[in-house]
PDB file of N, CA and C in Angstrom:
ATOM      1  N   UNK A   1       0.821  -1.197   0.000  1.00  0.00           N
ATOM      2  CA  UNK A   1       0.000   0.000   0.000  1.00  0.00           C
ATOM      3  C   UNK A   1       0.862   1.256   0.000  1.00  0.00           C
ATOM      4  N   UNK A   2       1.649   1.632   0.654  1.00  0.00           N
ATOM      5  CA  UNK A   2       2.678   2.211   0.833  1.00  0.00           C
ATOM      6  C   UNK A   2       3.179   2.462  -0.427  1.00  0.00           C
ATOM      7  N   UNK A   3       3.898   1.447  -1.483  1.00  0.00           N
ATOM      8  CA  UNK A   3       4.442   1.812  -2.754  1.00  0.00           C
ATOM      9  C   UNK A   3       3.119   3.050  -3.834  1.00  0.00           C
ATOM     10  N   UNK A   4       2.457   2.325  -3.077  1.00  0.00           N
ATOM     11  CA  UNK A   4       1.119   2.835  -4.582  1.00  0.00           C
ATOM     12  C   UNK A   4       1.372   4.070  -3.763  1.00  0.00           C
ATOM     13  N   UNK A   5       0.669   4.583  -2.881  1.00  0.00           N
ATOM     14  CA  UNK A   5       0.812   6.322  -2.175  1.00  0.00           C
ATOM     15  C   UNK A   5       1.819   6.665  -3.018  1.00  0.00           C
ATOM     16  N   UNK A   6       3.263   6.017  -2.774  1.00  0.00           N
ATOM     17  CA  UNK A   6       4.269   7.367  -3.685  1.00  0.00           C
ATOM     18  C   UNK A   6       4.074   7.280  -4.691  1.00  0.00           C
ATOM     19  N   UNK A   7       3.855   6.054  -5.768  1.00  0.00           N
ATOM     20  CA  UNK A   7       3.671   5.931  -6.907  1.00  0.00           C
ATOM     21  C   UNK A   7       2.579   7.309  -7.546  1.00  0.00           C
ATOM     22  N   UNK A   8       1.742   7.444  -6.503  1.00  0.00           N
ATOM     23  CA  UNK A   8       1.125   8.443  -6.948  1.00  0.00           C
ATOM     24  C   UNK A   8       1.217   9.734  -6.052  1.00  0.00           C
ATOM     25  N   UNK A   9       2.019   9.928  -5.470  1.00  0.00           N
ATOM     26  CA  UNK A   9       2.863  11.647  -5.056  1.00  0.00           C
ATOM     27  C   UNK A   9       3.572  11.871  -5.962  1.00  0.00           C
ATOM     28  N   UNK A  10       4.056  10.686  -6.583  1.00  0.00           N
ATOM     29  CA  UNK A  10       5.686  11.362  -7.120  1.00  0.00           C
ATOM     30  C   UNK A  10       6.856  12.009  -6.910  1.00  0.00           C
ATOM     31  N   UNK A  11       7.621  12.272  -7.538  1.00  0.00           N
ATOM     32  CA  UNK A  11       8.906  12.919  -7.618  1.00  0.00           C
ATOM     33  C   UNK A  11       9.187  14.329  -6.981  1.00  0.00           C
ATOM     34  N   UNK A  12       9.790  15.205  -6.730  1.00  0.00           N
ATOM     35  CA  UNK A  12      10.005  16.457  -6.952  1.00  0.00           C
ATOM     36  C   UNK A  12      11.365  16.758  -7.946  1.00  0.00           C
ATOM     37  N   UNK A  13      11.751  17.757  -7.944  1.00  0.00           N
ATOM     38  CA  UNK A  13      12.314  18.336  -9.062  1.00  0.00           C
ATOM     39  C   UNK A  13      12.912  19.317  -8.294  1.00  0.00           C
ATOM     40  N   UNK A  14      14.347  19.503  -9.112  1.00  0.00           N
ATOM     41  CA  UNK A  14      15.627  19.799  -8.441  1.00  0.00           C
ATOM     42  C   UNK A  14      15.047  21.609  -7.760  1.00  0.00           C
ATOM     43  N   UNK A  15      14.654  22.468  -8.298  1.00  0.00           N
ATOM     44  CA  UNK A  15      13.700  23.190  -8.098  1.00  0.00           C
ATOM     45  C   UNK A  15      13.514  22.878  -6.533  1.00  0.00           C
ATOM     46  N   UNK A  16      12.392  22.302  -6.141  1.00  0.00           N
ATOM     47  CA  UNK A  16      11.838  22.138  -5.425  1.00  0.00           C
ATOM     48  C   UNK A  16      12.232  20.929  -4.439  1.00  0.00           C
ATOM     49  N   UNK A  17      13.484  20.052  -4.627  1.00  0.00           N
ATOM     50  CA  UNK A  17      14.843  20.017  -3.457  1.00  0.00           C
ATOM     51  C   UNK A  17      15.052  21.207  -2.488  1.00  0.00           C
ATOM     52  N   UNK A  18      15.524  21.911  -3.739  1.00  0.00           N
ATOM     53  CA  UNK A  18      16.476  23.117  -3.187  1.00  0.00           C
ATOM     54  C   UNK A  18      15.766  24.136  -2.003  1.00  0.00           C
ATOM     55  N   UNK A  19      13.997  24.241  -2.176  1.00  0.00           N
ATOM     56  CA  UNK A  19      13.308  24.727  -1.903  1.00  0.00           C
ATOM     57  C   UNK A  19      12.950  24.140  -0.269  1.00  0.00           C
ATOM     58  N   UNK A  20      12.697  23.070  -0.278  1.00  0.00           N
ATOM     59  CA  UNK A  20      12.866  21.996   0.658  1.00  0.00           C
ATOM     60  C   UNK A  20      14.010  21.774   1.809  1.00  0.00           C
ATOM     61  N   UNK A  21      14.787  21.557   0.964  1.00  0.00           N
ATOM     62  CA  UNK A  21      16.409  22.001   1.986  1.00  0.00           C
ATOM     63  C   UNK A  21      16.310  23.597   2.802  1.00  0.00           C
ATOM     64  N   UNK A  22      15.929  24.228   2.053  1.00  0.00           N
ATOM     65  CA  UNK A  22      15.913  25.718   2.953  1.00  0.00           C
ATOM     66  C   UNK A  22      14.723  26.044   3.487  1.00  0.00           C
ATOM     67  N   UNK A  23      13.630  25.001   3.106  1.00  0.00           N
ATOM     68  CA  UNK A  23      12.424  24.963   4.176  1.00  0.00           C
ATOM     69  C   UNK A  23      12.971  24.270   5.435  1.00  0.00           C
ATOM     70  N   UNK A  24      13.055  23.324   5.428  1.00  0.00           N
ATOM     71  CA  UNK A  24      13.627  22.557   6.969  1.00  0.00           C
ATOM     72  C   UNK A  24      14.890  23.162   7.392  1.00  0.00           C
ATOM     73  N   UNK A  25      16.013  23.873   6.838  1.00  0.00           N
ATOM     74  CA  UNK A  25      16.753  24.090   8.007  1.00  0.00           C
ATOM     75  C   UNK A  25      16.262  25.975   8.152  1.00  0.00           C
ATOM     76  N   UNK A  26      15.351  26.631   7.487  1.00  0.00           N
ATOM     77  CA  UNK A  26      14.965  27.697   8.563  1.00  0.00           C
ATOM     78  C   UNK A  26      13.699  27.532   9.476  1.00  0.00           C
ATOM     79  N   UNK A  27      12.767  26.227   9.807  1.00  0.00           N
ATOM     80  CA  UNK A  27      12.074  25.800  10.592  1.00  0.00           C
ATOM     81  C   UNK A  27      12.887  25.167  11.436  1.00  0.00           C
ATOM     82  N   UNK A  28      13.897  24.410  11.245  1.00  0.00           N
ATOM     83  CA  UNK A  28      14.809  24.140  12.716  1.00  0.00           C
ATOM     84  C   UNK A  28      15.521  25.442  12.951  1.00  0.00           C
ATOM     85  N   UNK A  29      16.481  26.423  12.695  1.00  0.00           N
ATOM     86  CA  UNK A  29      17.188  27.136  12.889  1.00  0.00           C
ATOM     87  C   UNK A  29      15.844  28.317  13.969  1.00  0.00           C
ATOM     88  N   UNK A  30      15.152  28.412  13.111  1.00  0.00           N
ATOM     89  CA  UNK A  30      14.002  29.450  13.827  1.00  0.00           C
ATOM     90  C   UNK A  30      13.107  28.763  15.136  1.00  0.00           C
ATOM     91  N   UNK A  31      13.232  27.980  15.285  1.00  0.00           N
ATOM     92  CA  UNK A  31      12.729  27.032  16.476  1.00  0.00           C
ATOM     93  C   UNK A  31      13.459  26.671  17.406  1.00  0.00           C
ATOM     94  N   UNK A  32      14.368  26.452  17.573  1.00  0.00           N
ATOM     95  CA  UNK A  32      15.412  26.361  18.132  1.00  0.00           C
ATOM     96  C   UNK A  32      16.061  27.288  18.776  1.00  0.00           C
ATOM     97  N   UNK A  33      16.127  28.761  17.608  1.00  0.00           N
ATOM     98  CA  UNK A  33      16.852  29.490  19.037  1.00  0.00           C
ATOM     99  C   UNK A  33      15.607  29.918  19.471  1.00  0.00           C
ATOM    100  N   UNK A  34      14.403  30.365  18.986  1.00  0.00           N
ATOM    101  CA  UNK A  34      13.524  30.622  19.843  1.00  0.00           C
ATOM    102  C   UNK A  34      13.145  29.657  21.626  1.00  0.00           C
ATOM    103  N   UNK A  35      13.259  28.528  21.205  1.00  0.00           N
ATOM    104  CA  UNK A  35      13.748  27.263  22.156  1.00  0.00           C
ATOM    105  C   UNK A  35      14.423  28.011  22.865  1.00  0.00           C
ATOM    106  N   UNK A  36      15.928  28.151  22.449  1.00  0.00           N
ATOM    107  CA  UNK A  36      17.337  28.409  22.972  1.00  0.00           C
ATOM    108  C   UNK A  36      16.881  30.114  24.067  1.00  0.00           C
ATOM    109  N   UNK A  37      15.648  30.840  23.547  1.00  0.00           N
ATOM    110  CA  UNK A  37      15.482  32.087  24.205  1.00  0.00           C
ATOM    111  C   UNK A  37      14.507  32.039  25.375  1.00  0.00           C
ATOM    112  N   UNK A  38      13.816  31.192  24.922  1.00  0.00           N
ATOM    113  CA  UNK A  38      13.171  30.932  25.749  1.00  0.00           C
ATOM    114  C   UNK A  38      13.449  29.925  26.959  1.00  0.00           C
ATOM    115  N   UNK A  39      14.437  29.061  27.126  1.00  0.00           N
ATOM    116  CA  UNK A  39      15.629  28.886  27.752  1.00  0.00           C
ATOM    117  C   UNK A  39      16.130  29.387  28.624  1.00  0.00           C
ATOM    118  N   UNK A  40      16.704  30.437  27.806  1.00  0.00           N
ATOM    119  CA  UNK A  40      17.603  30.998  28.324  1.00  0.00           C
ATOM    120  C   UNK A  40      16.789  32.184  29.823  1.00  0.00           C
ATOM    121  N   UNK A  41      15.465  32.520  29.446  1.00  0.00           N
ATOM    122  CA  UNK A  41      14.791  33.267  30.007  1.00  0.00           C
ATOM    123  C   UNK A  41      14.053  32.258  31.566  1.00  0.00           C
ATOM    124  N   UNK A  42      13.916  31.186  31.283  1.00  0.00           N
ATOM    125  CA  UNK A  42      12.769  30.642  31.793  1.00  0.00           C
ATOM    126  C   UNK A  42      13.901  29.507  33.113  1.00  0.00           C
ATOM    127  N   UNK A  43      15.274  29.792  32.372  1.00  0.00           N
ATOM    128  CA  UNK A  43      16.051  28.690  32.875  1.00  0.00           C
ATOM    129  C   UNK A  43      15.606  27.013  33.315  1.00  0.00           C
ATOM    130  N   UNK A  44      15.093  26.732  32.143  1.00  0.00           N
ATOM    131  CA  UNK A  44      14.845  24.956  31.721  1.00  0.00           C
ATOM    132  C   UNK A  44      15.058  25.169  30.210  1.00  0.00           C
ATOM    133  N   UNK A  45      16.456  24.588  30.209  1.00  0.00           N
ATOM    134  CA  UNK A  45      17.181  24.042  29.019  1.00  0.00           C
ATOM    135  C   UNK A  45      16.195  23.163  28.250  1.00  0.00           C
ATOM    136  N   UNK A  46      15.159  22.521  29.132  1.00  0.00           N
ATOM    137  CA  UNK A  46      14.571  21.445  28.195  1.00  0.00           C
ATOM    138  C   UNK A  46      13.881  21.918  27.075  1.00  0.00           C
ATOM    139  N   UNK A  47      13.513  23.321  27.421  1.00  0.00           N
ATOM    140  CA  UNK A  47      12.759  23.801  26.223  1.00  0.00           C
ATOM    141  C   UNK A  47      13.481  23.753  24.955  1.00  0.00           C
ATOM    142  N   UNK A  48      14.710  23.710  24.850  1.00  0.00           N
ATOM    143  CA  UNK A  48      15.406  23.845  24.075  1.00  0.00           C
ATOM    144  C   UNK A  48      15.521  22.716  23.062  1.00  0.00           C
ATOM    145  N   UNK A  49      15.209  21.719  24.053  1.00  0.00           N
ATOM    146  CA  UNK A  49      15.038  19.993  23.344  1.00  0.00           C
ATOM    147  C   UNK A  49      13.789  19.759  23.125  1.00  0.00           C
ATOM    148  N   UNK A  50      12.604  20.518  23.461  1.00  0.00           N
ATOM    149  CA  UNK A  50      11.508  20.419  23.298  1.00  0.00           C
ATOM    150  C   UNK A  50      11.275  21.199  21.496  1.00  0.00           C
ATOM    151  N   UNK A  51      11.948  22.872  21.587  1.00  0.00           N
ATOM    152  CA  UNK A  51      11.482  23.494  20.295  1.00  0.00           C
ATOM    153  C   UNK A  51      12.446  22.555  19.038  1.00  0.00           C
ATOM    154  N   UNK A  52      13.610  21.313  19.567  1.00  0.00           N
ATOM    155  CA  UNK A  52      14.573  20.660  18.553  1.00  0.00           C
ATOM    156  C   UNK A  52      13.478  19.893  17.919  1.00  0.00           C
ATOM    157  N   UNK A  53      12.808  19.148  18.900  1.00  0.00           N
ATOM    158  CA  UNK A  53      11.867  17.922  18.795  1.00  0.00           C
ATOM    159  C   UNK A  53      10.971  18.487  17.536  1.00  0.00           C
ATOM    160  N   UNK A  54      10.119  19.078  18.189  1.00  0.00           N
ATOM    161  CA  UNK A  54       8.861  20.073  17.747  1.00  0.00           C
ATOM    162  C   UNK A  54       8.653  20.345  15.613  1.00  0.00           C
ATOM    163  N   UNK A  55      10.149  20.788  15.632  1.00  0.00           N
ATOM    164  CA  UNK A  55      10.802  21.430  14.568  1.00  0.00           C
ATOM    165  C   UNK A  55      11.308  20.436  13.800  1.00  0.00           C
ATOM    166  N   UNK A  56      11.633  19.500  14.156  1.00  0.00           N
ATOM    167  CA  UNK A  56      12.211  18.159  13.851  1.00  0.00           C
ATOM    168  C   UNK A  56      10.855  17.376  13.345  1.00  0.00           C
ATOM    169  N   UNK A  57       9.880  17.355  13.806  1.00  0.00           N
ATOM    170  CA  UNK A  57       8.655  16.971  13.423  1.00  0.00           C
ATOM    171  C   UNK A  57       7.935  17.462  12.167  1.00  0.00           C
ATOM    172  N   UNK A  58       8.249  18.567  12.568  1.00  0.00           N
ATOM    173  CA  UNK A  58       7.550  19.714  11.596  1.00  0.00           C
ATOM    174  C   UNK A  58       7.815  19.648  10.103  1.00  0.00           C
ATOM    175  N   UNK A  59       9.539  20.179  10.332  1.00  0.00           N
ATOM    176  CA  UNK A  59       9.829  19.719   8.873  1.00  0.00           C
ATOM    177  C   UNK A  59       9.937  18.458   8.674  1.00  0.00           C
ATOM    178  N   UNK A  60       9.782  17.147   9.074  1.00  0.00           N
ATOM    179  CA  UNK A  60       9.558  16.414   8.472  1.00  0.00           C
ATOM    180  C   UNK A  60       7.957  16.117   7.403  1.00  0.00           C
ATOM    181  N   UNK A  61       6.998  16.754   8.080  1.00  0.00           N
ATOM    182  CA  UNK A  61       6.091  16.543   8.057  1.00  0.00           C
ATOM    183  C   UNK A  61       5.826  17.417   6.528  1.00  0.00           C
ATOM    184  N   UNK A  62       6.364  18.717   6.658  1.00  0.00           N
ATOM    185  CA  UNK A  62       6.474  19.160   5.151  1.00  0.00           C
ATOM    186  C   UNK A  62       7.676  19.261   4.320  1.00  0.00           C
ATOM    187  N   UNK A  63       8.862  18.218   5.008  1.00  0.00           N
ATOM    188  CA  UNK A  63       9.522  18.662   3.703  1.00  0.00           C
ATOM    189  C   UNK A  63      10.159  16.929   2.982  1.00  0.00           C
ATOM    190  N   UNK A  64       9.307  16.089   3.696  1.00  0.00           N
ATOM    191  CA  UNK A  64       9.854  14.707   3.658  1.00  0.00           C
ATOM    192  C   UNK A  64       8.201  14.386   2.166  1.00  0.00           C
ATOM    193  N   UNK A  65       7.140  14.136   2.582  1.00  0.00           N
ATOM    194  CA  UNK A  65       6.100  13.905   1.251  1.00  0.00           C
ATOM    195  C   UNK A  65       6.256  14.645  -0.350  1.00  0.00           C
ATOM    196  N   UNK A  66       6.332  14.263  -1.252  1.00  0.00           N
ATOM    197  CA  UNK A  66       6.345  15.348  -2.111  1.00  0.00           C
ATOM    198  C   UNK A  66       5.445  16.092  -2.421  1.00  0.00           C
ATOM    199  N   UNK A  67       5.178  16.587  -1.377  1.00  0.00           N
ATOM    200  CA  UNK A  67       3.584  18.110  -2.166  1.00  0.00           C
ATOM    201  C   UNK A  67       4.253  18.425  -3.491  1.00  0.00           C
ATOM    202  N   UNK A  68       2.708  18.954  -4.012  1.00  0.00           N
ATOM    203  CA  UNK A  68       2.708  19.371  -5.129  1.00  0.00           C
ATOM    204  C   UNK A  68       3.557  20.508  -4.887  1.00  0.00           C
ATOM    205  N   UNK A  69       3.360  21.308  -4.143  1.00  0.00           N
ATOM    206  CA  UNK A  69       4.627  22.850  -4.323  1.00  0.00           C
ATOM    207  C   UNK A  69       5.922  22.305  -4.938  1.00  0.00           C
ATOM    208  N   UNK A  70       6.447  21.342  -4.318  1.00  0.00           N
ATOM    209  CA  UNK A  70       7.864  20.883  -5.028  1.00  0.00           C
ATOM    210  C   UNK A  70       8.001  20.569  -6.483  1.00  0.00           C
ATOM    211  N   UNK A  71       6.948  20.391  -7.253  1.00  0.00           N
ATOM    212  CA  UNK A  71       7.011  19.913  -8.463  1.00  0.00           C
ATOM    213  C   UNK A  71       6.557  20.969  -9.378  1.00  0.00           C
ATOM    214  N   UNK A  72       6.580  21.766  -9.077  1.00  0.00           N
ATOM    215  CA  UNK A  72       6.290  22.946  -9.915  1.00  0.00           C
ATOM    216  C   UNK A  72       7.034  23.204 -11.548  1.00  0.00           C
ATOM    217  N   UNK A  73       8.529  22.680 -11.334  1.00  0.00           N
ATOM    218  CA  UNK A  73       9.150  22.607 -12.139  1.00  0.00           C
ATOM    219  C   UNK A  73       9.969  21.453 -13.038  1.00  0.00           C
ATOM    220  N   UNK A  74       8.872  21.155 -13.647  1.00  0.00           N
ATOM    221  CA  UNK A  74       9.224  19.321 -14.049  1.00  0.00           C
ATOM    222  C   UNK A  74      10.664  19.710 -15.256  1.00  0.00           C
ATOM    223  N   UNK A  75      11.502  18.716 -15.196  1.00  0.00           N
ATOM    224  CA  UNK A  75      12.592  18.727 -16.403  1.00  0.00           C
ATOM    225  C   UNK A  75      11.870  18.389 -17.586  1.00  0.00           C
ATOM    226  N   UNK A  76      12.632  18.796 -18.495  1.00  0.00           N
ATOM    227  CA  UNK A  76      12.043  18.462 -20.183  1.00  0.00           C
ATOM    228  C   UNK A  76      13.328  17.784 -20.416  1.00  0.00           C
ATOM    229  N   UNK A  77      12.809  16.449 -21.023  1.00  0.00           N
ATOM    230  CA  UNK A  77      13.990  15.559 -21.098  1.00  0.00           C
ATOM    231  C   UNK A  77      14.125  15.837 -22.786  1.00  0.00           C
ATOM    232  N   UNK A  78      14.918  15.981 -23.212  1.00  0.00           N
ATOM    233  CA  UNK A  78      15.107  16.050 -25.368  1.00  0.00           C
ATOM    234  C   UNK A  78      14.514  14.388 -25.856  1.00  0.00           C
ATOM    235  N   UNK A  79      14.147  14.951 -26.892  1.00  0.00           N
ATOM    236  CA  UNK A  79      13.545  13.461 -27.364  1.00  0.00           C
ATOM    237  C   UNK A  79      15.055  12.821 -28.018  1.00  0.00           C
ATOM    238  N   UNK A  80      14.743  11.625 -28.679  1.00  0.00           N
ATOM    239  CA  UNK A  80      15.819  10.427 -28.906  1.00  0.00           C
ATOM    240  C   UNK A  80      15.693  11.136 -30.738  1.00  0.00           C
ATOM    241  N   UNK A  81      17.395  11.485 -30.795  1.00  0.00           N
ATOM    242  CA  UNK A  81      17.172  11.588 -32.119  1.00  0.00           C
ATOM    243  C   UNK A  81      17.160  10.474 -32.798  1.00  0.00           C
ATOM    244  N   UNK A  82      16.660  10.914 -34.548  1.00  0.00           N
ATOM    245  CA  UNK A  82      16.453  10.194 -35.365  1.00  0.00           C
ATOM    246  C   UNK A  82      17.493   9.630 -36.024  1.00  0.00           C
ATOM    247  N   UNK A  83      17.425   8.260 -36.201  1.00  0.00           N
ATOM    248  CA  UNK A  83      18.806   8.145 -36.911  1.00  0.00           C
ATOM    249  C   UNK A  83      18.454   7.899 -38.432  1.00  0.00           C
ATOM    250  N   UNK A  84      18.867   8.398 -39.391  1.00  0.00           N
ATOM    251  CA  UNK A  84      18.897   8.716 -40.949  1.00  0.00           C
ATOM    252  C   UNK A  84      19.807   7.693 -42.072  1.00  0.00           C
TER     253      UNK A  84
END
């Protein structure tokens, strides 16, 4: 069951990698020190492992499926030339 789901998400496209990669590390980076400030204020470090967790979830959750946003930009592969 599992195969068929991706079979029909599909791919993403280098595009929308790239897009992906800098979605998840500014949802950890921005969670984290907020974590890290709130921390620092409240003095329980755990929050800090709490906003890692949280964020860690998060982007998985949107940057691991291939939504359609990622595919926005499909490759055009050249057709097979003709041989004469």
């Amino acid at each position: 069951m599992a195969r068929g789901f991706w079979n029909i998400m599909g791919e993403i496209d280098y595009v929308g990698q790239k897009k992906a990669e800098y979605l998840y590390k500014v949802i950890i980076l921005v969670s984290c020190l907020i974590g890290f400030a709130i921390s620092c204020i409240t003095k329980q470090f755990m929050y800090t492992g709490y906003a890692a967790m949280i964020s860690t979830i998060v982007s998985l959750i949107l940057v691991v499926p291939p939504w359609p946003w990622y595919k926005k930009n499909p490759l055009t592969w050249s057709s097979k030339p003709k041989k004469s």
